[in-house]
Protein backbone atom coordinates (compact mmCIF):
# COMPACT_ATOMS: atom_id res chain seq x y z
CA UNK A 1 32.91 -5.71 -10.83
CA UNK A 2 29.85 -7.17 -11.99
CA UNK A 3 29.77 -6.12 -15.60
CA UNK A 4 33.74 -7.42 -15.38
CA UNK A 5 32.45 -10.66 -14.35
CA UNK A 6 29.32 -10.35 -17.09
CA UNK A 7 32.11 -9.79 -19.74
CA UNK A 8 34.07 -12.76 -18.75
CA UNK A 9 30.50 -15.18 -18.83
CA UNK A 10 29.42 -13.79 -21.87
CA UNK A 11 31.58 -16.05 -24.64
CA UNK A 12 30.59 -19.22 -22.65
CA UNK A 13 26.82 -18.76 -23.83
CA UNK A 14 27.95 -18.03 -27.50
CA UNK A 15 26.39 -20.90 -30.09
CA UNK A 16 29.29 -22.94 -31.21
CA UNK A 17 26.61 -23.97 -33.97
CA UNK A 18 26.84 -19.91 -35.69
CA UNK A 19 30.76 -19.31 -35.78
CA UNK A 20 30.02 -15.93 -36.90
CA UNK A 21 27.63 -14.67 -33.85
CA UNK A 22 29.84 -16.34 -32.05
CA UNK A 23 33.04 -14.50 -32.67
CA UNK A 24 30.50 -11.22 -32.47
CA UNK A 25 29.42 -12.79 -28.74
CA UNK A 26 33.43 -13.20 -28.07
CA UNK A 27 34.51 -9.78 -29.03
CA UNK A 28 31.76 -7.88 -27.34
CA UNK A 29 32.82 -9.91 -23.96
CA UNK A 30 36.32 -8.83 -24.16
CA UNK A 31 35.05 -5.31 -24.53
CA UNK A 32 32.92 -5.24 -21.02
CA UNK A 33 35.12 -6.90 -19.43
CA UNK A 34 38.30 -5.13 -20.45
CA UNK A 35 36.60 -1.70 -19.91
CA UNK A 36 35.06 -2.65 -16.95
CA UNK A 37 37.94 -4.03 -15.48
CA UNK A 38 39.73 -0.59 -15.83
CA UNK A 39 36.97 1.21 -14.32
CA UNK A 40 37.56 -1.19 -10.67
CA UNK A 41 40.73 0.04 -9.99
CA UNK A 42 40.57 3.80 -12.26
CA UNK A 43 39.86 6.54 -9.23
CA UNK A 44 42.85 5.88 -6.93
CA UNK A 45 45.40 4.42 -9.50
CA UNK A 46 44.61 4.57 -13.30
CA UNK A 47 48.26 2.34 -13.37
CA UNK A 48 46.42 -0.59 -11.92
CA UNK A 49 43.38 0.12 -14.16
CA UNK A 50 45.51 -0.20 -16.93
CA UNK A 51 47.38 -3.05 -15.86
CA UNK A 52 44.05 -4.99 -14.85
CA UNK A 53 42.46 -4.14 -18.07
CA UNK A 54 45.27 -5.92 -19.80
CA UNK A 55 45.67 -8.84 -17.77
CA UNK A 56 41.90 -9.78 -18.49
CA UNK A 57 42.83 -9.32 -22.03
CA UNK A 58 45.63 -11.73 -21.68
CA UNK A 59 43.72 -14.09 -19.92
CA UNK A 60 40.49 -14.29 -22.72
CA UNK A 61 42.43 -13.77 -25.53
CA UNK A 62 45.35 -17.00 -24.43
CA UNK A 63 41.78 -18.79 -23.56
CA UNK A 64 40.14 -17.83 -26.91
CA UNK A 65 43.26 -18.88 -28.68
CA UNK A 66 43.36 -22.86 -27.02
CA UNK A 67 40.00 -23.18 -26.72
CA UNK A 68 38.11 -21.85 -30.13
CA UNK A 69 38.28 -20.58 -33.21
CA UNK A 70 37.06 -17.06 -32.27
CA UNK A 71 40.01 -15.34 -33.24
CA UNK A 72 40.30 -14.37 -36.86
CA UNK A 73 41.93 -11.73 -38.40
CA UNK A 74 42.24 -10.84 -41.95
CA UNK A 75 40.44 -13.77 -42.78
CA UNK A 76 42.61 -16.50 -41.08
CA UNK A 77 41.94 -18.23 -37.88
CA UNK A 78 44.62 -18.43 -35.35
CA UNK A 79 44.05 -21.39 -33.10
CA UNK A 80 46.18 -23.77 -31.35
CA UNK A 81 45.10 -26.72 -32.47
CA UNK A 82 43.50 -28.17 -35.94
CA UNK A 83 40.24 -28.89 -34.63
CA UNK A 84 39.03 -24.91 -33.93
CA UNK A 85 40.44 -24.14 -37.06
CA UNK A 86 37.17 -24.58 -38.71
CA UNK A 87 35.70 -21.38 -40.68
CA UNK A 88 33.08 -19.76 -40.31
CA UNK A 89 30.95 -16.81 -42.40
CA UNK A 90 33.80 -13.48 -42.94
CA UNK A 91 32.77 -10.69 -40.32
């Protein structure tokens, strides 16, 4: 529950200065905490790991998505509004 919780925290320290380290600071968040998340519910019911694992997805991935420009794939930035749609270095 803790490294959940760690992987959640982790994007709000990223630099907004380095769009690059960011986006590296992003995806390694999602990672923890999706994997982590799993692992909380996993012995009894690997169902509700599954479907906790995806719901903190969900929830970082709709907040990366309003909030920053952190998600970019094959080179273009999805963002919901103009202003995160600044680039950054390629990946």
């Amino acid at each position: 529950m803790v490294a959940t919780f760690a992987g959640l925290v982790l994007p709000i320290f990223a630099p907004r200065n380095d769009i690059a380290l960011a986006r590296r600071i992003f995806w390694s968040g999602v990672g923890v905490a999706v994997v982590s998340a799993f692992f909380i519910a996993f012995p009894p019911d690997w169902q509700s790991g599954v479907q906790l694992s995806a719901l903190v997805a969900f929830m970082m991935l709709g907040t990366a998505y309003f909030t920053s420009p952190y998600l970019k794939f094959r080179g273009k930035i999805h963002a919901a509004y103009r202003v995160g749609r600044r680039g950054g270095r390629p990946i």
